[in-house]
Structures are given as structure tokens and as C-alpha cells.
N, C-alpha and C. Protein backbone atom coordinates (compact mmCIF):
# COMPACT_ATOMS: atom_id res chain seq x y z
N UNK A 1 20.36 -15.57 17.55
CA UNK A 1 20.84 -15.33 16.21
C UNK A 1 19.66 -14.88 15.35
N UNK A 2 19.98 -13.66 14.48
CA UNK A 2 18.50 -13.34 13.44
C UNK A 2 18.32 -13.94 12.63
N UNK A 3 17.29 -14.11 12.41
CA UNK A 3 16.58 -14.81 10.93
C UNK A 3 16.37 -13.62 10.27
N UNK A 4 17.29 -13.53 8.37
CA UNK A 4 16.73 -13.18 7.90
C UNK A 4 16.20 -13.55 6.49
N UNK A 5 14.95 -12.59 6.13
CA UNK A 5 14.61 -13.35 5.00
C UNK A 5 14.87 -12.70 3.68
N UNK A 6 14.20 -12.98 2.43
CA UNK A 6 15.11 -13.41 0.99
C UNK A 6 13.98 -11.22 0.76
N UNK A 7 14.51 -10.96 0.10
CA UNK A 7 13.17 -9.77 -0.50
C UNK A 7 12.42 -10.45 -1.46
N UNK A 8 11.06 -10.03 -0.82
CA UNK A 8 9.59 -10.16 -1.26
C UNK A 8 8.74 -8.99 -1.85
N UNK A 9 8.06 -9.18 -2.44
CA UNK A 9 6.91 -8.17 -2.95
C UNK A 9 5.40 -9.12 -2.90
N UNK A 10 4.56 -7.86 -2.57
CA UNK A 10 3.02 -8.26 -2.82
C UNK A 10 2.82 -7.56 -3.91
N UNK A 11 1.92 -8.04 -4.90
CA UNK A 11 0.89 -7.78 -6.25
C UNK A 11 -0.12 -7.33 -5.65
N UNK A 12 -0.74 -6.28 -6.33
CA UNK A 12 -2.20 -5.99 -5.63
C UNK A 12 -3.01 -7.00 -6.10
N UNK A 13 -2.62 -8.36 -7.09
CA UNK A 13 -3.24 -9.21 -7.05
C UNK A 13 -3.42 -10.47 -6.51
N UNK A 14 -2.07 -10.16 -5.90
CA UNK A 14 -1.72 -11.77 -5.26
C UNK A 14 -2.55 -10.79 -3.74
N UNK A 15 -2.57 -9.74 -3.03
CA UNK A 15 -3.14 -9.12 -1.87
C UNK A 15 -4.62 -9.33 -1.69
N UNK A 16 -5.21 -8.70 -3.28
CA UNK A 16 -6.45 -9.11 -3.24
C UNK A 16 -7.39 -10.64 -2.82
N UNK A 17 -6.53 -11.42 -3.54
CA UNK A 17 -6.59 -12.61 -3.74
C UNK A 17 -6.46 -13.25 -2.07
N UNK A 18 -5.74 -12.98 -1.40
CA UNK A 18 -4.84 -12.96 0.06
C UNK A 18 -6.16 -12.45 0.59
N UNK A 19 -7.01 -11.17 0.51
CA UNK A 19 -7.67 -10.53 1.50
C UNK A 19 -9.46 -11.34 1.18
N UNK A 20 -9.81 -11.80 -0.28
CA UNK A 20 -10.79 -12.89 -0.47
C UNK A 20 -10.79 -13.47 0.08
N UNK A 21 -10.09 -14.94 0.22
CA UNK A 21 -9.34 -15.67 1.21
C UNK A 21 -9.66 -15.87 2.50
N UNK A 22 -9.38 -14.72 2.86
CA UNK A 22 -9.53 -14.04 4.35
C UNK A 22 -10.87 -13.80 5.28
N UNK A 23 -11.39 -13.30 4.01
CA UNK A 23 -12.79 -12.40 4.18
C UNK A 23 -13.66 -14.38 4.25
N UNK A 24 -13.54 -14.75 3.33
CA UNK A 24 -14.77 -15.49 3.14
C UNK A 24 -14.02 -17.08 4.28
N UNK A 25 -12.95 -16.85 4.65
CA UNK A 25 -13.20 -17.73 5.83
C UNK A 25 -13.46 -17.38 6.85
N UNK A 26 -13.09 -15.56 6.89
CA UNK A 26 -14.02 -15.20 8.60
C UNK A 26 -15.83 -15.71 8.15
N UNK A 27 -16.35 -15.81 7.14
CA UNK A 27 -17.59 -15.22 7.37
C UNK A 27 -18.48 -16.71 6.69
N UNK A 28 -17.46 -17.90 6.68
CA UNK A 28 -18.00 -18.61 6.39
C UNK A 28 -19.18 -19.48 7.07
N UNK A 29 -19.47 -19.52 8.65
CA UNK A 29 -20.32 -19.76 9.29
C UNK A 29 -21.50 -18.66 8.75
N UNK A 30 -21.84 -17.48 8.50
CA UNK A 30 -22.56 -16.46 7.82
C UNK A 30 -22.96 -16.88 6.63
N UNK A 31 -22.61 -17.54 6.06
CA UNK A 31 -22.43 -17.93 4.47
C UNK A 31 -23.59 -19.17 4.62
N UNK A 32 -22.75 -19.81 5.34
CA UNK A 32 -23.85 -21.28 6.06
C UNK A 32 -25.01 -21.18 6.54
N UNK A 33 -25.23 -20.42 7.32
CA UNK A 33 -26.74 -19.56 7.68
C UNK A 33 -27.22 -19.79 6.94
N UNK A 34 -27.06 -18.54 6.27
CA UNK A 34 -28.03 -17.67 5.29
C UNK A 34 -27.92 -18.67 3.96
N UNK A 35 -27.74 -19.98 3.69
CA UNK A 35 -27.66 -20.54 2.46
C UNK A 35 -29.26 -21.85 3.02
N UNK A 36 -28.66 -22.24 4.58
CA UNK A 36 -29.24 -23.15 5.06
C UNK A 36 -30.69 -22.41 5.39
N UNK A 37 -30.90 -21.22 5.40
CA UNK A 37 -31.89 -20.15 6.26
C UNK A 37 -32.90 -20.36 4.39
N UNK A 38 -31.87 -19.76 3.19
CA UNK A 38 -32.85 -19.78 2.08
C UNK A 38 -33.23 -21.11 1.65
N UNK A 39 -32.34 -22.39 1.96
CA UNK A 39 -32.92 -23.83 1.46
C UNK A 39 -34.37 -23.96 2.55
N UNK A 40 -34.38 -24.03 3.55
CA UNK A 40 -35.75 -24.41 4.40
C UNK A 40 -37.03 -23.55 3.71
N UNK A 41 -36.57 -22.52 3.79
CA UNK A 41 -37.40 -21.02 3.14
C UNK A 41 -38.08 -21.30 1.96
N UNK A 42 -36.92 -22.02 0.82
CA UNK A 42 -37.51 -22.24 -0.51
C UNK A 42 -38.87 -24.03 -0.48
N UNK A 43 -38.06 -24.70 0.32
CA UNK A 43 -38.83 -25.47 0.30
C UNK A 43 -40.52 -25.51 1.41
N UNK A 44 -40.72 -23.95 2.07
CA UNK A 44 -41.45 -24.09 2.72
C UNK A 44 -42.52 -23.43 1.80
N UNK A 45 -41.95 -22.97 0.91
CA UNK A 45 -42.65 -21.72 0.19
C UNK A 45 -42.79 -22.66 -0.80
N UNK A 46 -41.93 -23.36 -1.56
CA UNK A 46 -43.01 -24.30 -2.71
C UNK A 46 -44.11 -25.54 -1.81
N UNK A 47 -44.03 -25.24 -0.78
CA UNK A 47 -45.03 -26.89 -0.05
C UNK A 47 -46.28 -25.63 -0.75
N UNK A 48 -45.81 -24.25 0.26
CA UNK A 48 -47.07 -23.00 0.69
C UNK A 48 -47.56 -22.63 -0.69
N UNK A 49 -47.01 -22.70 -1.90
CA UNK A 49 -47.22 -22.25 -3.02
C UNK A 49 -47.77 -20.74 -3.09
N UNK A 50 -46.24 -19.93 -2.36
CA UNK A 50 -46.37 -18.25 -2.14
C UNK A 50 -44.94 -18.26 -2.98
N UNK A 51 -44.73 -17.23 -2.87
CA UNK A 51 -43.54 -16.52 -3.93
C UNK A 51 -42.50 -16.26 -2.71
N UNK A 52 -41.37 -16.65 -3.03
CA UNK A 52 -39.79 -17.18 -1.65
C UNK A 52 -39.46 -15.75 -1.58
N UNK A 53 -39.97 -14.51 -0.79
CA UNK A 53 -39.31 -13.34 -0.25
C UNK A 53 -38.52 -13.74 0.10
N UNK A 54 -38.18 -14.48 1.55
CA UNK A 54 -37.29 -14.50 2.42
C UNK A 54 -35.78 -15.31 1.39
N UNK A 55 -36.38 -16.17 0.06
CA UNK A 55 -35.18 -16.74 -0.02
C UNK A 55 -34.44 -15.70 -0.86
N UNK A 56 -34.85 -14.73 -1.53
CA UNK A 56 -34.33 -13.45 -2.30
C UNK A 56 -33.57 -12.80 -1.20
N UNK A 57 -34.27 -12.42 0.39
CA UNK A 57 -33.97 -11.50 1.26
C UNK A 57 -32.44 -12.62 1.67
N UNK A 58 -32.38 -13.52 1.40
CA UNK A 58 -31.05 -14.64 2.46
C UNK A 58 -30.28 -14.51 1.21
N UNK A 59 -30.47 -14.77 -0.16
CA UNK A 59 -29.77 -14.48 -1.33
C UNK A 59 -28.96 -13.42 -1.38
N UNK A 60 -29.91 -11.94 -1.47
CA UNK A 60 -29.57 -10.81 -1.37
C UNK A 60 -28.29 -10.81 0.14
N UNK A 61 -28.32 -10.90 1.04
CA UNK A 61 -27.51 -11.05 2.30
C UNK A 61 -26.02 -11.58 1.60
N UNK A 62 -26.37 -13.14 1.60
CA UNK A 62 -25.04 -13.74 0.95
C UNK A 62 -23.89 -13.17 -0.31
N UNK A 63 -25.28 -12.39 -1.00
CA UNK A 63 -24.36 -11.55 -2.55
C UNK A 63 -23.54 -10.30 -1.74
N UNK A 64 -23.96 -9.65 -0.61
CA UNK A 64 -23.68 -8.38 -0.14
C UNK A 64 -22.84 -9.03 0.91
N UNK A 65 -22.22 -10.06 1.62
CA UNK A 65 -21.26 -10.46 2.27
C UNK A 65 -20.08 -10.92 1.30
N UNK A 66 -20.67 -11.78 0.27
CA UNK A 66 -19.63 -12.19 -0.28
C UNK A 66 -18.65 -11.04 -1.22
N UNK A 67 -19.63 -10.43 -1.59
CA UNK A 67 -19.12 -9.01 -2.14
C UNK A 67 -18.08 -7.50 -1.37
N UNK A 68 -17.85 -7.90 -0.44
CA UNK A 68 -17.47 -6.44 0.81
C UNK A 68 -15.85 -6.54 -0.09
N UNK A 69 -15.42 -7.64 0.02
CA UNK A 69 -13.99 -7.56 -0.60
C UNK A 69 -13.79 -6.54 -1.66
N UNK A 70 -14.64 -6.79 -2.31
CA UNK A 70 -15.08 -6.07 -3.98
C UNK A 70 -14.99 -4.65 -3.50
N UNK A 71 -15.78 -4.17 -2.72
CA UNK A 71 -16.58 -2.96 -2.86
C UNK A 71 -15.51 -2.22 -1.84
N UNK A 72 -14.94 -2.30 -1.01
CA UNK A 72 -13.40 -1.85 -0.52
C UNK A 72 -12.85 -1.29 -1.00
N UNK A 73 -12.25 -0.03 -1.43
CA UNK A 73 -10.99 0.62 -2.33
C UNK A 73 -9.89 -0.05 -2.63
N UNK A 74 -9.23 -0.30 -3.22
CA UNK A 74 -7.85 -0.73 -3.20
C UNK A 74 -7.23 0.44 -2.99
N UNK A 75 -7.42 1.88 -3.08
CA UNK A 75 -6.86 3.02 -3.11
C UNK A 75 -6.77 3.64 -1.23
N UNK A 76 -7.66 2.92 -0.34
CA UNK A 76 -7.20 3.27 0.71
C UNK A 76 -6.21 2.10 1.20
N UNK A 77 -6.06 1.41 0.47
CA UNK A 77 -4.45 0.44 1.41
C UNK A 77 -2.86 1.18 0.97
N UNK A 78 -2.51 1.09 2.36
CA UNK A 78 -1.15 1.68 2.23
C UNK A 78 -0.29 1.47 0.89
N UNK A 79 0.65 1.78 0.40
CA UNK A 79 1.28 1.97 -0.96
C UNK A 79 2.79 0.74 -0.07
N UNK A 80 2.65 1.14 0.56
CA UNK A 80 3.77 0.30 1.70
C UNK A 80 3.61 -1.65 1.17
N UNK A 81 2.40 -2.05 1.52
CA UNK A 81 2.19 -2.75 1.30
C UNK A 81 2.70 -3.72 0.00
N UNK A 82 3.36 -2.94 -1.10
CA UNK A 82 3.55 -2.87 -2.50
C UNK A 82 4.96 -2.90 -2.78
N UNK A 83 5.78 -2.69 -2.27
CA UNK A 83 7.19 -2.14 -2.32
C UNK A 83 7.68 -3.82 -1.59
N UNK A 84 8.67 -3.84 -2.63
CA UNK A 84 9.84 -4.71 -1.55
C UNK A 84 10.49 -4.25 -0.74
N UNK A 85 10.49 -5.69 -0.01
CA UNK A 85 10.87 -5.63 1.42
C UNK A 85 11.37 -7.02 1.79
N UNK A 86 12.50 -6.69 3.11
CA UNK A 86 12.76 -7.89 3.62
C UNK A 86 12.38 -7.70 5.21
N UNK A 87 13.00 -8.73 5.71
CA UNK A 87 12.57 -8.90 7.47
C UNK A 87 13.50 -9.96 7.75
N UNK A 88 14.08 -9.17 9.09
CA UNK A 88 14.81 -9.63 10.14
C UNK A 88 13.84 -9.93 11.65
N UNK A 89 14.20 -11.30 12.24
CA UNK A 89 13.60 -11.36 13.49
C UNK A 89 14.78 -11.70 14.14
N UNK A 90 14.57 -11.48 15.26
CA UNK A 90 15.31 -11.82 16.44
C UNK A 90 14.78 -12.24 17.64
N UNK A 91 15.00 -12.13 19.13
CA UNK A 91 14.29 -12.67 20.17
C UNK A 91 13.43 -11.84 20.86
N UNK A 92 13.64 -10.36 20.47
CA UNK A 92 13.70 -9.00 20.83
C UNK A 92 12.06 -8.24 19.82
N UNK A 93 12.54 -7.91 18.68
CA UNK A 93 11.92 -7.44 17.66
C UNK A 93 11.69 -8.42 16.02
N UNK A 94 10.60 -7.75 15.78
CA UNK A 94 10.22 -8.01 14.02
C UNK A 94 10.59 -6.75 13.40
N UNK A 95 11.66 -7.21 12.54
CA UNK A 95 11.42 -5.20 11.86
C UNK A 95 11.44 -5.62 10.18
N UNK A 96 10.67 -4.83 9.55
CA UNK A 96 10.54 -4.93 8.02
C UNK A 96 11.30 -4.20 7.89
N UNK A 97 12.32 -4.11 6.34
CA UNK A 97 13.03 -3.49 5.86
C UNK A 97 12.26 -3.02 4.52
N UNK A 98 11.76 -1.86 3.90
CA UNK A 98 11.46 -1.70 2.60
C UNK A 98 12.64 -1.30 2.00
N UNK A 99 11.91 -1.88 0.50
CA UNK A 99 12.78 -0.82 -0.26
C UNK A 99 13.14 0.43 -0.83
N UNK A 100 12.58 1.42 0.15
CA UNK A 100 12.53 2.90 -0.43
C UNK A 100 12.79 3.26 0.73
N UNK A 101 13.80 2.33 1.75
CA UNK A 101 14.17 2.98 2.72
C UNK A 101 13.61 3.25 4.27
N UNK A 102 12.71 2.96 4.56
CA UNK A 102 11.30 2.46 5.60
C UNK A 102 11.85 1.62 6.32
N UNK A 103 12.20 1.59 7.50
CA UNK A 103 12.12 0.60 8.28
C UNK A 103 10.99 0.62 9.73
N UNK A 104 10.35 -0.42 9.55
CA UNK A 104 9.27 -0.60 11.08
C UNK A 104 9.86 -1.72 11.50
N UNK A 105 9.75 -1.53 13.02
CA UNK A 105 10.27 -2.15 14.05
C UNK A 105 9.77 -2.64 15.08
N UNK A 106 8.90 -3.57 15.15
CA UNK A 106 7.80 -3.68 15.94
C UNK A 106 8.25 -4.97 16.83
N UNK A 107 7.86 -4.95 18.36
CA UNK A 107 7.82 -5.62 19.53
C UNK A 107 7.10 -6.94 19.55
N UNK A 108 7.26 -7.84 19.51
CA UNK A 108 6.21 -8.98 19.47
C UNK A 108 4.58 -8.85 20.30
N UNK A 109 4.91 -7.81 21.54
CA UNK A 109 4.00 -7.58 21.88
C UNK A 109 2.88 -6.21 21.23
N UNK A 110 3.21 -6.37 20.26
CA UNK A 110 2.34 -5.26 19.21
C UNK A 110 1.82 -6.47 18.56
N UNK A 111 1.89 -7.64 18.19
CA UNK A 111 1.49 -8.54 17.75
C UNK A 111 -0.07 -9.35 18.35
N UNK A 112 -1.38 -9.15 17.78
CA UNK A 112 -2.16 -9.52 18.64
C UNK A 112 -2.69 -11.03 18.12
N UNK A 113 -2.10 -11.53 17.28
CA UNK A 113 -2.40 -13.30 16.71
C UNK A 113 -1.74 -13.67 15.63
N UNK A 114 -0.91 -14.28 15.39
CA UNK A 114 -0.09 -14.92 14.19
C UNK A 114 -1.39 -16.41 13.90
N UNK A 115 -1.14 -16.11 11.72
CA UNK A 115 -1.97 -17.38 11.46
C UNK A 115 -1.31 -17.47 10.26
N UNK A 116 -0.50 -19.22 10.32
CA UNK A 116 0.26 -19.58 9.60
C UNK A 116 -0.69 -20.62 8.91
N UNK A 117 -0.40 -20.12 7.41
CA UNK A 117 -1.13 -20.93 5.87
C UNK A 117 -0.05 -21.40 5.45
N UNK A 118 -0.75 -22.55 4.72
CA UNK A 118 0.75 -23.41 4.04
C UNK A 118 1.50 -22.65 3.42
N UNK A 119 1.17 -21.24 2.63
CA UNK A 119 2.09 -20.56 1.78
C UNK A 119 2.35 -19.14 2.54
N UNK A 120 1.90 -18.61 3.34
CA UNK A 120 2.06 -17.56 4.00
C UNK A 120 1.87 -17.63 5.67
N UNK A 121 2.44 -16.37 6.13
CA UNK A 121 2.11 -16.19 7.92
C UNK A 121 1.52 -15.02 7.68
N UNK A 122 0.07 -14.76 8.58
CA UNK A 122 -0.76 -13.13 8.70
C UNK A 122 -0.12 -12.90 10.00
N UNK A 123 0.60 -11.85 10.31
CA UNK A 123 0.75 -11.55 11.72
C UNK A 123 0.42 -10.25 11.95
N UNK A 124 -0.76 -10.60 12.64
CA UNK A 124 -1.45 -9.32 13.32
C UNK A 124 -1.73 -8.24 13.97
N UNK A 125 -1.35 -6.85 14.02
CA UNK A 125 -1.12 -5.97 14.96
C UNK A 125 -2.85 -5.33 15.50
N UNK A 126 -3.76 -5.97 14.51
CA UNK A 126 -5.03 -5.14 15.04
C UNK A 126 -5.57 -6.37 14.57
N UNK A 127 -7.45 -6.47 14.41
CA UNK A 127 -8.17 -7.40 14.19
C UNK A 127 -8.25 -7.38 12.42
N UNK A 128 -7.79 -5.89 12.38
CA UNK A 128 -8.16 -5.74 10.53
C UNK A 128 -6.48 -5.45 9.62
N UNK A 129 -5.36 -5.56 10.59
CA UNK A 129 -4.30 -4.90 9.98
C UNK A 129 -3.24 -6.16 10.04
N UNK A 130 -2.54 -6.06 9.45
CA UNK A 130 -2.02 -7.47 9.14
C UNK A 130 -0.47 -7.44 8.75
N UNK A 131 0.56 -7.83 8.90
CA UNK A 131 1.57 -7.91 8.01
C UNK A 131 2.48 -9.41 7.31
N UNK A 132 1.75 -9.46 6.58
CA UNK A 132 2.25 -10.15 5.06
C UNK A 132 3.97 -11.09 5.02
N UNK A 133 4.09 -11.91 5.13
CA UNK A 133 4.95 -12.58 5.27
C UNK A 133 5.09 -14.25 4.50
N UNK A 134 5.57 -14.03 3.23
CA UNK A 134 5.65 -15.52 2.73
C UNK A 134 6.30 -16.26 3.23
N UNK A 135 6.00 -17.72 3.02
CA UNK A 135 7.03 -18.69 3.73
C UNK A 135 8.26 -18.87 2.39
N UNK A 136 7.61 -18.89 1.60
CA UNK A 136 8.86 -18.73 0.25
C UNK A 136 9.89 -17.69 0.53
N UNK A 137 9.76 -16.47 1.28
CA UNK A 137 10.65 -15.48 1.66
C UNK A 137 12.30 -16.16 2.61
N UNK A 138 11.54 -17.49 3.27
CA UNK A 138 12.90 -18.18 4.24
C UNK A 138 13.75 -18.25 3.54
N UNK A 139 15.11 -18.90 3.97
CA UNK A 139 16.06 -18.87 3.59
C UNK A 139 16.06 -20.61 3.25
N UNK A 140 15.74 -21.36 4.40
CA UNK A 140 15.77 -22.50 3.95
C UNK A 140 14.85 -22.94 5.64
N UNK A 141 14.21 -24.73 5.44
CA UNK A 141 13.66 -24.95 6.15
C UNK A 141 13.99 -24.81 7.88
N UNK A 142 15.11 -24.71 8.08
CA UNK A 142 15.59 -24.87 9.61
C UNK A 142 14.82 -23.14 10.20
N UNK A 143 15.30 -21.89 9.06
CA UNK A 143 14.90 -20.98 9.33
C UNK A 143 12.86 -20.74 9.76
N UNK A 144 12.60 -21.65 9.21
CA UNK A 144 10.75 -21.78 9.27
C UNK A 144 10.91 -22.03 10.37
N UNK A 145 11.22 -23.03 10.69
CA UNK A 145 11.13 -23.96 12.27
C UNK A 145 11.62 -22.89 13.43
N UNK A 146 12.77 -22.23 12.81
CA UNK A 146 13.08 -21.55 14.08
C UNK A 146 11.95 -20.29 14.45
N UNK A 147 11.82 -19.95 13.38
CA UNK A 147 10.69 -18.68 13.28
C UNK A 147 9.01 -19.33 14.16
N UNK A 148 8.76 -20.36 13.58
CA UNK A 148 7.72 -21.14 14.28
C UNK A 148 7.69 -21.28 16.10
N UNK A 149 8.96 -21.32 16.21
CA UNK A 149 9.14 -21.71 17.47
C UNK A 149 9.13 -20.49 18.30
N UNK A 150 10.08 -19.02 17.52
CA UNK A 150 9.73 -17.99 18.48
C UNK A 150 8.41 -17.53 18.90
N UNK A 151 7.56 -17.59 17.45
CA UNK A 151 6.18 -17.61 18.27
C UNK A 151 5.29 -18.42 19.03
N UNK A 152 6.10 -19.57 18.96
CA UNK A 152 5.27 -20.41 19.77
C UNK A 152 5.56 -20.27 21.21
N UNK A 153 6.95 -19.85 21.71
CA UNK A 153 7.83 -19.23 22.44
C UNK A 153 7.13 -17.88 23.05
N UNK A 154 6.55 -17.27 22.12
CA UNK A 154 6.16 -15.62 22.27
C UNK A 154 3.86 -16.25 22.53
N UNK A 155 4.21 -17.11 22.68
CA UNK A 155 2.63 -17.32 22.64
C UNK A 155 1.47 -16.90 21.65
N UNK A 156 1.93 -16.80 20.26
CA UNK A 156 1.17 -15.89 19.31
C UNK A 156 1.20 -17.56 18.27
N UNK A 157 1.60 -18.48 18.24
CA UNK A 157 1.14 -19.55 17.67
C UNK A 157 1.41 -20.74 17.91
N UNK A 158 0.20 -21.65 17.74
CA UNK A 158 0.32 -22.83 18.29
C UNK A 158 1.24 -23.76 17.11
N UNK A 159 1.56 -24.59 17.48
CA UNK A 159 1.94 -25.45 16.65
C UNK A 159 1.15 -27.00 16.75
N UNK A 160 1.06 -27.40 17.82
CA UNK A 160 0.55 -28.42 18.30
C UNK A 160 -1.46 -28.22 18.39
């Protein structure tokens, strides 16, 4: 039987916000480094009483990671992304429905990792491409569970 869900829209601010998010928990071990790399640094350099290059050079790093989100276009993300839309699953296919008429229809096995957040699911067709799915979009809770289960079913998420 299909699950379908309620129509949704993304904000390029609620996306942005979504792709921050994103960014700074891939890169949060990076973040840790280079924070832990300038604390040793600063305190080796006031014992040495020299001027902290390296903690400017680990500074500088962290401002230019934490920043990539920023410096990204918003003008190269699809316009797709923006438009309402709903979605039907079944046992078979995921297909989005837009609202300007668009329909994609994609195989679970185009799917390369589902990652379910308390308020959203990222389900993944590449390492950088993503499709957007609120849990507020269900219909009601039985529909989550069942959806949970096809992928857990389809091997794209754990539950346990």
C-alpha cells in the first residue's frame, strides 16, 4: 500500500539553514583539530614568548571551513528544490510530485544512504545531492513507522 505525503515546500532559508547543519557536522572532527592544534600552539608560544603564527594559521583554517556554506551560490541549486511538492512511496519506487508538474521517480537503489533527524529524512542519491523530506510532511505516525521500516527493509537505514 503507498504512503503518501501532505505538500511541502523548502525556504531558501529553512535549506540554508538545513545545508549549515550539514556542513558543520560533516566537518566537526576538523573543527576539533584545528581548535585543539591552536590551544597547544597558543600555550606553547606564550611559555616561548614568540608571536602564535601557527595559532592565526589553525584560526584562519577553522574561519575558511566554517565559512564554505557561505561562500557557495545559492544561485547554482536547482530552482526544483523550491517549489511544492508531494511524495508517494511504495515497495517499488520513491517518486516526488512537484508542483509545476515534474515528476521524478527514483528506485531505492539510486538511493546511496538515508539519515533520519528528528525533524527531517536526507535521502541520498550522491555524497553531495540529497532529497529533502520532512517528517511533518506524514500523514500521521503509523505512516513514519511504515516508511522507517521500508528502509530499514531496503537496507538504507538503521533503526536499531
Amino acid at each position: 500500500m503507498p504512503i503518501k505525503t501532505k505538500t511541502f515546500n523548502l525556504t531558501v532559508k529553512e535549506f540554508r539553514r538545513i545545508l549549515n547543519i550539514d556542513h558543520l557536522k560533516r566537518i566537526r572532527f576538523v573543527l576539533i583539530l584545528f581548535s585543539a592544534l591552536a590551544l597547544v600552539n597558543l600555550l606553547l608560544a606564550l611559555i616561548a614568548g614568540e608571536f602564535p603564527w601557527v595559532v592565526i594559521l589553525c584560526l584562519l583554517f577553522i574561519a575558511y571551513y566554517v565559512s564554505l556554506p557561505f561562500i557557495v551560490s545559492m544561485k547554482r541549486q536547482p530552482q526544483l528544490n523550491f517549489i511544492n511538492r508531494y511524495c508517494e512511496f511504495d515497495e517499488s519506487f520513491f517518486t516526488v510530485f512537484y508542483g509545476d508538474g515534474s515528476i521524478v521517480k527514483l528506485k531505492y537503489e539510486h538511493f546511496v544512504k538515508v539519515i533520519k533527524c528528528s525533524e527531517y529524512y536526507f535521502l541520498y542519491t550522491s555524497l553531495a545531492q540529497f532529497h529533502y523530506l520532512p517528517i511533518s510532511a506524514f500523514e500521521t505516525e503509523k505512516d513514519i513507522h511504515r516508511f522507517d521500516l521500508l528502509l530499514e527493509g531496503k537496507q538504507l537505514l538503521k533503526l536499531w
